[in-house]
C-alpha atoms as a PDB file:
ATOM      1  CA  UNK A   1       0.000   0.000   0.000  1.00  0.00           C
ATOM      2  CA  UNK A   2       1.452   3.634  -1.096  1.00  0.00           C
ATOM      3  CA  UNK A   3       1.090   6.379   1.490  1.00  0.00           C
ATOM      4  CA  UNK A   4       0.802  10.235   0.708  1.00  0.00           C
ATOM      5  CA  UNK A   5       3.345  12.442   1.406  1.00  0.00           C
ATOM      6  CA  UNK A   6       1.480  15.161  -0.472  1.00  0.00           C
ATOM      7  CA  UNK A   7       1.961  17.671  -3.118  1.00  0.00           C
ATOM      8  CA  UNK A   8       5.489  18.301  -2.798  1.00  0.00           C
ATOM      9  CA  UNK A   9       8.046  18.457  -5.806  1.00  0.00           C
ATOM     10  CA  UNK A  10       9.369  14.806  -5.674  1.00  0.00           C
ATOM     11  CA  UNK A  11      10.389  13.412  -9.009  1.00  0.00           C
ATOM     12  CA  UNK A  12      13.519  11.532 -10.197  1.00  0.00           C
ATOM     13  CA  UNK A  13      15.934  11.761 -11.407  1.00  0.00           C
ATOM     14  CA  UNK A  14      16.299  15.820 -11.224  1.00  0.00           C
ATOM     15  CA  UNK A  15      19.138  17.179 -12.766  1.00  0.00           C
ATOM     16  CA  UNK A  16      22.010  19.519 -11.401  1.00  0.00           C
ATOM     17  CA  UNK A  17      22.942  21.758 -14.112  1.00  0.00           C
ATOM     18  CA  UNK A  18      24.501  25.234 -14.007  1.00  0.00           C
ATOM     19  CA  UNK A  19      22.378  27.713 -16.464  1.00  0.00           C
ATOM     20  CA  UNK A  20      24.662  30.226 -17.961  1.00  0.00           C
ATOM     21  CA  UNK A  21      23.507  33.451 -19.397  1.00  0.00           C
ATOM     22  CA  UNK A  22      25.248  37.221 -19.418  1.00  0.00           C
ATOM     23  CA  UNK A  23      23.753  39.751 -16.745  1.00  0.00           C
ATOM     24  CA  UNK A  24      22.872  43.845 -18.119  1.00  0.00           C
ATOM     25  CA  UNK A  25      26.673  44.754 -17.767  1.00  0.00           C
ATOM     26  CA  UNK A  26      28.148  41.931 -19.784  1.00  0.00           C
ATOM     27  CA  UNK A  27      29.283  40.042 -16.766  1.00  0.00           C
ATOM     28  CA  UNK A  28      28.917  36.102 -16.930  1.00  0.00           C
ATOM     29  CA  UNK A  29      26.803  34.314 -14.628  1.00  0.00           C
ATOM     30  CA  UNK A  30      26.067  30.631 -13.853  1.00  0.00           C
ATOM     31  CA  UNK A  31      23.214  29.627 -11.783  1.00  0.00           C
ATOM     32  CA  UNK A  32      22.057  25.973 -10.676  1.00  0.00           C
ATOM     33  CA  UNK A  33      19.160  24.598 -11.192  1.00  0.00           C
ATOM     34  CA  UNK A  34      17.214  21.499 -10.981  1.00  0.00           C
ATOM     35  CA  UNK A  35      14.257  21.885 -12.102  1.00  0.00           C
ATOM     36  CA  UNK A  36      14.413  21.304 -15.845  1.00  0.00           C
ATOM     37  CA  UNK A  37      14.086  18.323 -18.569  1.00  0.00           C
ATOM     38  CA  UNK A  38      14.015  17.718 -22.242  1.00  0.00           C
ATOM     39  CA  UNK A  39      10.673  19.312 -23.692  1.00  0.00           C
ATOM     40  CA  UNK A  40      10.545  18.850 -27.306  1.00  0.00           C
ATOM     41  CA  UNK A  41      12.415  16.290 -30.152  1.00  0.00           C
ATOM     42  CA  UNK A  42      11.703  18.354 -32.981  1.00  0.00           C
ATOM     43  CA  UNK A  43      13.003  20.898 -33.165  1.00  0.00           C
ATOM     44  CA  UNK A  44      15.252  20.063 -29.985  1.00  0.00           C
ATOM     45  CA  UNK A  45      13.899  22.128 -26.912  1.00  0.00           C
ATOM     46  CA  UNK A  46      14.660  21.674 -22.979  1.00  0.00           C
ATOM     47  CA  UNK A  47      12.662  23.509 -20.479  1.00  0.00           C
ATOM     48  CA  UNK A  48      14.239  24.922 -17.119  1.00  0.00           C
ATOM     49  CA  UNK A  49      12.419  26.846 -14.302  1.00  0.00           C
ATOM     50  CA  UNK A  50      14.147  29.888 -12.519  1.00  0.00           C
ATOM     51  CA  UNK A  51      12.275  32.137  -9.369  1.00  0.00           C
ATOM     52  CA  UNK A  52      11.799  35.430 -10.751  1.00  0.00           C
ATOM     53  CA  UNK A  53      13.760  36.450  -8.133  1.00  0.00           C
ATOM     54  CA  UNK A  54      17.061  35.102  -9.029  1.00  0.00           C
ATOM     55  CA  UNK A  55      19.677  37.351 -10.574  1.00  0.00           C
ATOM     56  CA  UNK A  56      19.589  34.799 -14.091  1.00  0.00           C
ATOM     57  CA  UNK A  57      15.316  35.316 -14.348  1.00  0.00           C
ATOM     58  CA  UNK A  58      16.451  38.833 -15.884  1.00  0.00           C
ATOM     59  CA  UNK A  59      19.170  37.786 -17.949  1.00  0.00           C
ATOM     60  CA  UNK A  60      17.050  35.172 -20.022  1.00  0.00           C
ATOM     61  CA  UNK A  61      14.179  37.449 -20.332  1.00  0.00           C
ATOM     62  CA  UNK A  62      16.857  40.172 -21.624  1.00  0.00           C
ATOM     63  CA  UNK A  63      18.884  38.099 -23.516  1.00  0.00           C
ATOM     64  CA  UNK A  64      16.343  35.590 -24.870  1.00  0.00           C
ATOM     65  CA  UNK A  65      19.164  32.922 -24.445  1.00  0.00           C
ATOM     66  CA  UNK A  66      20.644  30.493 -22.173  1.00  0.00           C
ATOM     67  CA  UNK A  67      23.264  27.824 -21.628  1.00  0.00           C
ATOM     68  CA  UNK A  68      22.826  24.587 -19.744  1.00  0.00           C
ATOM     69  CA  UNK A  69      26.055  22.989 -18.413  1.00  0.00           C
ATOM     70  CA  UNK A  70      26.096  19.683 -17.429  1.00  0.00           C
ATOM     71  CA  UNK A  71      28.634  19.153 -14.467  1.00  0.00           C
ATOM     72  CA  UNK A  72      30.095  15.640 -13.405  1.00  0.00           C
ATOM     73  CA  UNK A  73      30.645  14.230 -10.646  1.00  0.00           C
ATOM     74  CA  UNK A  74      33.543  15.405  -9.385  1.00  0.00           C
ATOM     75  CA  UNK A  75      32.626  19.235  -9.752  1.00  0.00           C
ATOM     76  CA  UNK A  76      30.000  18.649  -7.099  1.00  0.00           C
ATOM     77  CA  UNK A  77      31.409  21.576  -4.713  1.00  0.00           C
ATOM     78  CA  UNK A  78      31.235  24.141  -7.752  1.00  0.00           C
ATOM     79  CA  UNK A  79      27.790  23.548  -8.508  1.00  0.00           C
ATOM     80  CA  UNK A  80      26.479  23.695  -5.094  1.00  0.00           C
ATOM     81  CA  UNK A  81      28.399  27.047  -5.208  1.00  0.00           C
ATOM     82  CA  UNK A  82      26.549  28.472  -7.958  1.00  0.00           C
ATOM     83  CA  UNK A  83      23.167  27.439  -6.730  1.00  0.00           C
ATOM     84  CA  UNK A  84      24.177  29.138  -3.231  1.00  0.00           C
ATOM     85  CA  UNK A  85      25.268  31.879  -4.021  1.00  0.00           C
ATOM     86  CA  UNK A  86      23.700  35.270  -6.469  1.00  0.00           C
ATOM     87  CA  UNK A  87      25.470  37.022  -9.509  1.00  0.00           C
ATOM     88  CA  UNK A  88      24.380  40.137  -7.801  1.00  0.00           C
ATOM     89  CA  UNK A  89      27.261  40.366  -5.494  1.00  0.00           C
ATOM     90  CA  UNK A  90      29.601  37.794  -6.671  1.00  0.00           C
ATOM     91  CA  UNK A  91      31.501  36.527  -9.667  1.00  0.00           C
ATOM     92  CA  UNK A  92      31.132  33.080  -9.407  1.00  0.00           C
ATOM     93  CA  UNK A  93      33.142  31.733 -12.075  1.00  0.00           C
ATOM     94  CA  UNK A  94      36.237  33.693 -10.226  1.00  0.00           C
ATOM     95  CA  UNK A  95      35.314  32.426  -6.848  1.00  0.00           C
ATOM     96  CA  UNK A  96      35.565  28.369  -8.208  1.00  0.00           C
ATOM     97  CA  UNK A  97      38.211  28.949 -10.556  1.00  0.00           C
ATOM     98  CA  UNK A  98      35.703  28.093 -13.151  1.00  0.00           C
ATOM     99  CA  UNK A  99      36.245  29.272 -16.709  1.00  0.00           C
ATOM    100  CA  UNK A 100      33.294  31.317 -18.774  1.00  0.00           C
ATOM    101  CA  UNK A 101      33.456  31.021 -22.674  1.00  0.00           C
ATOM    102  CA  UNK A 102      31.448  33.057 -24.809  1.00  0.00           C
ATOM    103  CA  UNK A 103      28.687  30.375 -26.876  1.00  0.00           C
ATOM    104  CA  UNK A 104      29.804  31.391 -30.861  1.00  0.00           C
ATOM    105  CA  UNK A 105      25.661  30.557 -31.177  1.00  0.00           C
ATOM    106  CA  UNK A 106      23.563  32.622 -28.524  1.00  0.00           C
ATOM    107  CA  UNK A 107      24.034  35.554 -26.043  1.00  0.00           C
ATOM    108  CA  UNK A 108      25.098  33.478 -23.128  1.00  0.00           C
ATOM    109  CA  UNK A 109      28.275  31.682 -21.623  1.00  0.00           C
ATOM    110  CA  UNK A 110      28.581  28.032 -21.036  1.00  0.00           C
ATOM    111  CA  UNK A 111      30.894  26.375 -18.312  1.00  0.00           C
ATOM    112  CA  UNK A 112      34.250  25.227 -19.901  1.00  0.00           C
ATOM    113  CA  UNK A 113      35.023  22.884 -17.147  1.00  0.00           C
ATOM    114  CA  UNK A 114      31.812  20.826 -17.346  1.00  0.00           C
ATOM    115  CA  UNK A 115      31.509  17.858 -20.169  1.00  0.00           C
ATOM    116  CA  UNK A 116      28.825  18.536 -21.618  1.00  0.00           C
ATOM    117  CA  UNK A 117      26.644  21.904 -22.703  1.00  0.00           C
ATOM    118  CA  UNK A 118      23.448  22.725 -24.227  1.00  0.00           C
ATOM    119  CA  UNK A 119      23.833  26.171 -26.154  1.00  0.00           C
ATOM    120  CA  UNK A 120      19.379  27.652 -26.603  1.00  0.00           C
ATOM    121  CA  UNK A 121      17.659  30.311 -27.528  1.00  0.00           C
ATOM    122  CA  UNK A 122      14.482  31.095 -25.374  1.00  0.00           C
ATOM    123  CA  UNK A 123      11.311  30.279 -27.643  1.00  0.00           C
ATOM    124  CA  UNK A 124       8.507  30.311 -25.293  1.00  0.00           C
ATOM    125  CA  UNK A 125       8.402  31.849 -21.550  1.00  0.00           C
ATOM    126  CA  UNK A 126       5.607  30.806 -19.257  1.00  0.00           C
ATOM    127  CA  UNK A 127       4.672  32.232 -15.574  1.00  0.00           C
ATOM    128  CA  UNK A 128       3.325  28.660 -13.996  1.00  0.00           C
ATOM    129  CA  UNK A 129       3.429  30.582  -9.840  1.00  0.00           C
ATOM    130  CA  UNK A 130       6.541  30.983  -8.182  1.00  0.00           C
ATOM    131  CA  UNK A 131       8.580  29.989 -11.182  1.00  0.00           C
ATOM    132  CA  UNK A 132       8.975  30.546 -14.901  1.00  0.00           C
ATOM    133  CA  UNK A 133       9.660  27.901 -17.100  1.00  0.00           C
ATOM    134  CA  UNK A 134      12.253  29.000 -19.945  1.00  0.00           C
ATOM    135  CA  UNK A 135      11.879  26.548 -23.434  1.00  0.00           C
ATOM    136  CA  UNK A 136      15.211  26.810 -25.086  1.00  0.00           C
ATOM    137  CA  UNK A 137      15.393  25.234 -28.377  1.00  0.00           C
ATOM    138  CA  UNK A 138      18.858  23.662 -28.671  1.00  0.00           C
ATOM    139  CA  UNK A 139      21.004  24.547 -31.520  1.00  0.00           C
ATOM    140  CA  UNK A 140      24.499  22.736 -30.376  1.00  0.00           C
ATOM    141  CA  UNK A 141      25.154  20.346 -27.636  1.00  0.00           C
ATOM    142  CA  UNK A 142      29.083  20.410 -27.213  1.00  0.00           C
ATOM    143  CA  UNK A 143      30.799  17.615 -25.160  1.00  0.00           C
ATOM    144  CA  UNK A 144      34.401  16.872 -24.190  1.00  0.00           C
ATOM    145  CA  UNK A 145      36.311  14.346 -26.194  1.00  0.00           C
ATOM    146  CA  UNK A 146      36.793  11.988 -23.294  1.00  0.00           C
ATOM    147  CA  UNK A 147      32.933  11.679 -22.855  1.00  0.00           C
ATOM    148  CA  UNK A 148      31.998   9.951 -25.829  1.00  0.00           C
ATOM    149  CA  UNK A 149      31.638   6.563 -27.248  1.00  0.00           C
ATOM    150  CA  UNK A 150      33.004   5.355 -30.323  1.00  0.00           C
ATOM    151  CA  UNK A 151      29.873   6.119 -31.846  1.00  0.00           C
ATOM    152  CA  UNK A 152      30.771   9.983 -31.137  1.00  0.00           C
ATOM    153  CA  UNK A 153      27.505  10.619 -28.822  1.00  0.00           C
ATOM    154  CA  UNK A 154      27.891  11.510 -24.933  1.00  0.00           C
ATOM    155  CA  UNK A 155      28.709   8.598 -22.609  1.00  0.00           C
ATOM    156  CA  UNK A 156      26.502   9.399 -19.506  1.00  0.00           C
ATOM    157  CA  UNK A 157      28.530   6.559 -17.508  1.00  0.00           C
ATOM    158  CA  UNK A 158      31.600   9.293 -18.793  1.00  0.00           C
ATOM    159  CA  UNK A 159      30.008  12.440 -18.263  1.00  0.00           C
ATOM    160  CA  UNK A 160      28.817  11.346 -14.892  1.00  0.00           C
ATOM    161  CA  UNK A 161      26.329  13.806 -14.207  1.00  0.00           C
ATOM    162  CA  UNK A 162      25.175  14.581 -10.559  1.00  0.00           C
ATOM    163  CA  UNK A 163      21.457  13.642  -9.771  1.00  0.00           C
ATOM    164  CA  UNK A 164      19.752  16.132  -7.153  1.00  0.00           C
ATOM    165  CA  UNK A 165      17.140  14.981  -4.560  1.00  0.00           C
ATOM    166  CA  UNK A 166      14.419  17.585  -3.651  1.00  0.00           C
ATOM    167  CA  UNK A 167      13.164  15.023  -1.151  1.00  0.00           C
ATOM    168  CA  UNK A 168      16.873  15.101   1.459  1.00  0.00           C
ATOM    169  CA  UNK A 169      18.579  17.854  -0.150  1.00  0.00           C
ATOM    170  CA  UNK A 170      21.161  16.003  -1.362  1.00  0.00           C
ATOM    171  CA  UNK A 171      23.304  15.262  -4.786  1.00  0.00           C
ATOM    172  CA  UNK A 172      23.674  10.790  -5.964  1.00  0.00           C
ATOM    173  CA  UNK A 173      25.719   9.788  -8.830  1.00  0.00           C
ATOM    174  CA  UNK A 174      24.015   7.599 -11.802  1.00  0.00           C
ATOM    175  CA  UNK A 175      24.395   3.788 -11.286  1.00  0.00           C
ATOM    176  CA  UNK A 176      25.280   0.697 -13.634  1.00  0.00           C
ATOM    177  CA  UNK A 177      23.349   0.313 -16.807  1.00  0.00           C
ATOM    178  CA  UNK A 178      20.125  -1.835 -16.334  1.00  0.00           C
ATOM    179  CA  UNK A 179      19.493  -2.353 -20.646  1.00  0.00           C
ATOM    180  CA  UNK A 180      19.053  -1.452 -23.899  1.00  0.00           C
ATOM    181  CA  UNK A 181      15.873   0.813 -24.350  1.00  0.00           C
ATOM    182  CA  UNK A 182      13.409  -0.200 -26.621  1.00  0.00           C
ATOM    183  CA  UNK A 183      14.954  -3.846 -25.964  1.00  0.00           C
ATOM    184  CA  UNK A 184      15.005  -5.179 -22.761  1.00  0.00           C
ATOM    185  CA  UNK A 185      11.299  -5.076 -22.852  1.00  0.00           C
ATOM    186  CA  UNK A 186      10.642  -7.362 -25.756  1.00  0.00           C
ATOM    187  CA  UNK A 187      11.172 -10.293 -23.727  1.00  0.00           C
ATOM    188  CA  UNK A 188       9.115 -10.139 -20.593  1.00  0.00           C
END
């Protein structure tokens, strides 16, 4: 028998990624955020949600563009950072010695450190309460060298991304592969 715990925001996995965009004076910003998920296949969109309140909400309205960089496993102390702290009053690629680099493809900066980034311009922007969900369509994913397979895709057991629980406040790794999608279920 399942028990209620109410309506709380408990879903898995939720992602840790640090959304990059340029504040009013140029100045590069990273914020983290979790919630967020693909959103379209075609054309290629992800959705992320941001309080209006946080220094990035004003950026991606201005701007009309955003990056999402995926951090592994081992950067787990530098994303915390930029989720704890605002772009208001600090520069928070200086403070964890991480680098900005200007996207060639939208008006935002990505993480150079972390293996994998979504570069997206804003397409739709909707108010949904106390946050606003930002659909970026995707026009480049770029990804380290060492993350990918022979087949040249990502490698998520090499990118190693960090999975954030709403539920304890707390960041898990991903675990062992379990099968083949669209395969392991033929046989049941």
């Amino acid at each position: 028998m399942k028990r209620s715990v109410g309506a709380k925001t408990l879903l898995y996995p939720t992602p840790t990624w640090i959304i990059g965009s340029y504040d009013r004076q140029g100045r590069p910003n990273g914020m983290t955020a979790s919630w967020g998920g693909i959103c379209c296949s075609d054309p290629p969109c992800v959705a992320v949600s941001l309080r209006k309140a946080t220094y990035s909400y004003g950026s991606l309205i201005e701007r009309q563009a955003f990056t999402v960089s995926v951090p592994s496993q081992g950067q787990v102390k530098e994303a915390d950072y930029f989720g704890m702290s605002s772009g208001r009053e600090t520069d928070k690629f200086a403070a964890t010695g991480c680098t900005p680099v200007r996207s060639e493809l939208v008006d935002a900066p990505y993480v150079q450190e972390c293996p994998l980034v979504l570069e997206c311009k804003v397409l739709h922007v909707f108010e949904l309460g106390l946050h606003t969900q930002f659909v970026g369509q995707i026009l480049d994913v770029k990804a380290d060298e060492e993350v990918l397979d022979a087949d040249g895709m990502p490698d998520i057991l090499k990118v190693r991304p960090i999975i954030f629980s709403p539920a304890n406040y707390a960041y898990y790794g991903i675990g062992e592969t379990l099968g083949r999608a669209f395969s392991v279920g033929k046989v049941i």
